[in-house]
C-alpha atoms as a PDB file:
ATOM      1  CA  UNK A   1      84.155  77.890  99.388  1.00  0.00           C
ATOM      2  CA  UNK A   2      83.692  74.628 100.612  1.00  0.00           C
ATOM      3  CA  UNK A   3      81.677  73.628 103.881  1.00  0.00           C
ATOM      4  CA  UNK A   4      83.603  72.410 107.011  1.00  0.00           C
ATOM      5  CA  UNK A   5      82.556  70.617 110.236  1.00  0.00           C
ATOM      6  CA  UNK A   6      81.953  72.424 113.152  1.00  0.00           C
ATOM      7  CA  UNK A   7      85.580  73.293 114.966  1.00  0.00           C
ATOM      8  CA  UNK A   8      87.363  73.066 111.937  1.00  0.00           C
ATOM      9  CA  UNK A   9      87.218  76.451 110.415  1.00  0.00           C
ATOM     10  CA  UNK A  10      88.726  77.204 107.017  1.00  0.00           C
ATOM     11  CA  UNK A  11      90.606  80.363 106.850  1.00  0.00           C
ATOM     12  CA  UNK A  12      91.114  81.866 103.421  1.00  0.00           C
ATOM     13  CA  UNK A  13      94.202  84.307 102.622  1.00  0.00           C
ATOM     14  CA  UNK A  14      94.258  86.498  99.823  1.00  0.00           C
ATOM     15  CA  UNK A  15      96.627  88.737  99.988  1.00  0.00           C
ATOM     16  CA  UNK A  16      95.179  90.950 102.874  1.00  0.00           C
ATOM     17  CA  UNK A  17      91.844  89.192 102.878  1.00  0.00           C
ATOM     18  CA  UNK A  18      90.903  86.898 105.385  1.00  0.00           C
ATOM     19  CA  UNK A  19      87.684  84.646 105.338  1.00  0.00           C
ATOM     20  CA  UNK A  20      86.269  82.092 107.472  1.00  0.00           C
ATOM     21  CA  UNK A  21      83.321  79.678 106.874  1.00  0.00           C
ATOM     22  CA  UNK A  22      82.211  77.173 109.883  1.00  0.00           C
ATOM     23  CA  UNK A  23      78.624  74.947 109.622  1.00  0.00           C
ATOM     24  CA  UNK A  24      77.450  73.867 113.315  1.00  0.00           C
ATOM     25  CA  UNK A  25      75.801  70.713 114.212  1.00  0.00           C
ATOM     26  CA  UNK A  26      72.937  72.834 114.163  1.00  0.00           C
ATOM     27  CA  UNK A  27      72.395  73.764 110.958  1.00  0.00           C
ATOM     28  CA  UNK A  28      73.608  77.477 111.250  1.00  0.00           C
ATOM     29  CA  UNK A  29      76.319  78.459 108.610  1.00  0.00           C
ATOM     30  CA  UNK A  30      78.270  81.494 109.653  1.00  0.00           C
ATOM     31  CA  UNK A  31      80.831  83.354 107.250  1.00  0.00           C
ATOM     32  CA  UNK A  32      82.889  86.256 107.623  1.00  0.00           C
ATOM     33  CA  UNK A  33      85.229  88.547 105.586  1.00  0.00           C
ATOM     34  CA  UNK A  34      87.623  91.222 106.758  1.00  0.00           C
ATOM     35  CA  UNK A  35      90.072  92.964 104.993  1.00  0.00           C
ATOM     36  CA  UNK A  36      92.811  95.824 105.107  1.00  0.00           C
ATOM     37  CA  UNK A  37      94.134  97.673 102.231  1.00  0.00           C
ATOM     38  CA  UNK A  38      96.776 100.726 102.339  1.00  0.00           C
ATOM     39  CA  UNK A  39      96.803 103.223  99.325  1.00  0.00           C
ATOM     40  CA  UNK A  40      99.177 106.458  98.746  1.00  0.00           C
ATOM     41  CA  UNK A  41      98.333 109.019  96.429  1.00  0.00           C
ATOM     42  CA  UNK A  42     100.673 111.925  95.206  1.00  0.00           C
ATOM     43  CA  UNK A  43      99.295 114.805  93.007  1.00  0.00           C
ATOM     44  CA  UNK A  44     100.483 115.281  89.518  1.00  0.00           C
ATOM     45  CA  UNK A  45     103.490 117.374  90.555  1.00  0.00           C
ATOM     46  CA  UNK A  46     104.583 114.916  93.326  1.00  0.00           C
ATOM     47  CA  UNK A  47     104.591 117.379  96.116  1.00  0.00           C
ATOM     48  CA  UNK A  48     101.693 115.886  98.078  1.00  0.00           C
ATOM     49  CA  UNK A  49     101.143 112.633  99.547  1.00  0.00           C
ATOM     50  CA  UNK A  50      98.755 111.232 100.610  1.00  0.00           C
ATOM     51  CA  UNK A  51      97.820 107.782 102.772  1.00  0.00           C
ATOM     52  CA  UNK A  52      94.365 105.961 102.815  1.00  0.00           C
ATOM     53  CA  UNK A  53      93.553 103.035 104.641  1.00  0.00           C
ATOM     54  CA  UNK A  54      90.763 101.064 104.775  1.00  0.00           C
ATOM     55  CA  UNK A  55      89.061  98.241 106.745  1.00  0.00           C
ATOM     56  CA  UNK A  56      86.211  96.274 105.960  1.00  0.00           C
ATOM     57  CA  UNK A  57      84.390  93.512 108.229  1.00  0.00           C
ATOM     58  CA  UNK A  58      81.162  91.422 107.144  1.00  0.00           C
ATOM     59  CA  UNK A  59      79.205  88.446 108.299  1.00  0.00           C
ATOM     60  CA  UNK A  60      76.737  86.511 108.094  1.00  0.00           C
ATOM     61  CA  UNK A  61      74.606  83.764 110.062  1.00  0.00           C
ATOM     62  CA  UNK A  62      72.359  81.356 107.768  1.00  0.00           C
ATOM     63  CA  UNK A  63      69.967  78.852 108.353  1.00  0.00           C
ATOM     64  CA  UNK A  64      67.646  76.636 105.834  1.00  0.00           C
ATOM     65  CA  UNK A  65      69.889  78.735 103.154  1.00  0.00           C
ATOM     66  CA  UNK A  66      68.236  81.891 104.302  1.00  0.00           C
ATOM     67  CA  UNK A  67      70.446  84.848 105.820  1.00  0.00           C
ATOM     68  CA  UNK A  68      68.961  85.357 109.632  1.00  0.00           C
ATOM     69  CA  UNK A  69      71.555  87.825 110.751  1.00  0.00           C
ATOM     70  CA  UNK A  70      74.026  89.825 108.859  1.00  0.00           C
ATOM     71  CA  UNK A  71      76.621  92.736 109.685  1.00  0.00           C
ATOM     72  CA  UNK A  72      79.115  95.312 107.911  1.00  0.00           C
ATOM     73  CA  UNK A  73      81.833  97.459 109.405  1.00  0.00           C
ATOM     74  CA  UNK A  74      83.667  99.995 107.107  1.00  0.00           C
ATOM     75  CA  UNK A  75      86.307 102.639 108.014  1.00  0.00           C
ATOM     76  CA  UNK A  76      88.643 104.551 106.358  1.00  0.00           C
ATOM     77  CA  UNK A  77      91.618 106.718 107.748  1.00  0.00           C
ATOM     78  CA  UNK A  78      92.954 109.384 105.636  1.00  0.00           C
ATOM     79  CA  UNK A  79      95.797 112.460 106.106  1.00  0.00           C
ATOM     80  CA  UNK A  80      93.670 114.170 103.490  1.00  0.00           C
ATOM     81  CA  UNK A  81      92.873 118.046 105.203  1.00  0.00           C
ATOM     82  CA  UNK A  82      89.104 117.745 106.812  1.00  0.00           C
ATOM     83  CA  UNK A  83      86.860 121.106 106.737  1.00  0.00           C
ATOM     84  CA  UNK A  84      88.256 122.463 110.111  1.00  0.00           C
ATOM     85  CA  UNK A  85      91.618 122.006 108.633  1.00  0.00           C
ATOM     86  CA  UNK A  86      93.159 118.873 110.051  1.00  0.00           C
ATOM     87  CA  UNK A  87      94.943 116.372 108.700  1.00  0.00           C
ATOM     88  CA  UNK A  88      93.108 113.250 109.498  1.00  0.00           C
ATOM     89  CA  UNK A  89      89.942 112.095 109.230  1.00  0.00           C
ATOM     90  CA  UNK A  90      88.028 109.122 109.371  1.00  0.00           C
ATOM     91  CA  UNK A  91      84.601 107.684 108.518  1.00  0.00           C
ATOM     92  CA  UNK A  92      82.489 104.531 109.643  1.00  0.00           C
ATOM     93  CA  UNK A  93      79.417 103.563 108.434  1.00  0.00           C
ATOM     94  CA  UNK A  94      78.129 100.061 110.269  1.00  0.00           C
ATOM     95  CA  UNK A  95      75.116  98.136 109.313  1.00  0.00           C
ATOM     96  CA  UNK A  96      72.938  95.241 110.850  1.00  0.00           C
ATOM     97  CA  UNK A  97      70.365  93.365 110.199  1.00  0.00           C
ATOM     98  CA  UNK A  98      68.450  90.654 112.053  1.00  0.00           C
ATOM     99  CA  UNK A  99      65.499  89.148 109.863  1.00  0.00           C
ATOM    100  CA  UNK A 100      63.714  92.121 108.186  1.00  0.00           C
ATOM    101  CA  UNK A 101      64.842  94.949 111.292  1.00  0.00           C
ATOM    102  CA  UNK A 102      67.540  97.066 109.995  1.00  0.00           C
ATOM    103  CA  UNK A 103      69.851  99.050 111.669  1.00  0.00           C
ATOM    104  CA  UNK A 104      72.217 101.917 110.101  1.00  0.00           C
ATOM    105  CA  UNK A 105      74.708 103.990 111.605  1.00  0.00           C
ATOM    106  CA  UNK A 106      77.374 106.402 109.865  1.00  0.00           C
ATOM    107  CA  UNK A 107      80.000 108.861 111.709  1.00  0.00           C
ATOM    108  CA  UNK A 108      82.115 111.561 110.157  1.00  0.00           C
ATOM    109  CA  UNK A 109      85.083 112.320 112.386  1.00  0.00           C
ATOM    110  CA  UNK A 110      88.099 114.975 111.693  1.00  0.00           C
ATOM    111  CA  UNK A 111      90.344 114.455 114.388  1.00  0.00           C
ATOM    112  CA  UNK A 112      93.639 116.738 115.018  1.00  0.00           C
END
């Protein structure tokens, strides 16, 4: 990916990809993904369907080509049954780091 001047962001599309990459007068370089991707399933006999979507967001600050700050969203949406016997469910797990201090989070939700 090539570098642009600040206020002139490039925006990548594949397919259901999107990606951005800006350099300020500054110095700082910051990038960042997200993307959004819809799967069905059926079992062998065709009687079940299922639907699975997912998201994903990352990005990233850089200075002097090293990575100062950095973050990561992912989520995923499914009508697969959950152990209290609903039929959707979804799970996030987030991460961020600044310099060498990590943070972590994951969440499990079955909603009706």
């Amino acid at each position: 990916m090539d570098q642009r001047p600040y206020g002139e962001v490039q925006t990548c599309r594949t397919g259901i990809v999107v990606s951005n990459h800006v350099s300020t007068p500054s110095g700082i370089e910051s990038s960042s993904s997200s993307s959004n991707y819809t799967d069905a399933l059926s079992s062998n006999d065709g009687s079940t369907s299922t639907t699975i979507s997912t998201q994903t967001h990352s990005h990233f600050l850089i200075r002097d080509g090293q990575v100062f700050e950095m973050g990561q969203h992912y989520r995923e949406q499914t009508t697969l049954t959950g152990p209290d016997g609903t039929r959707q469910c979804w799970d996030r797990e987030d991460s961020h780091r600044v310099r060498n201090s990590v943070q972590y989070d994951r969440e499990a939700h079955y909603c009706p």
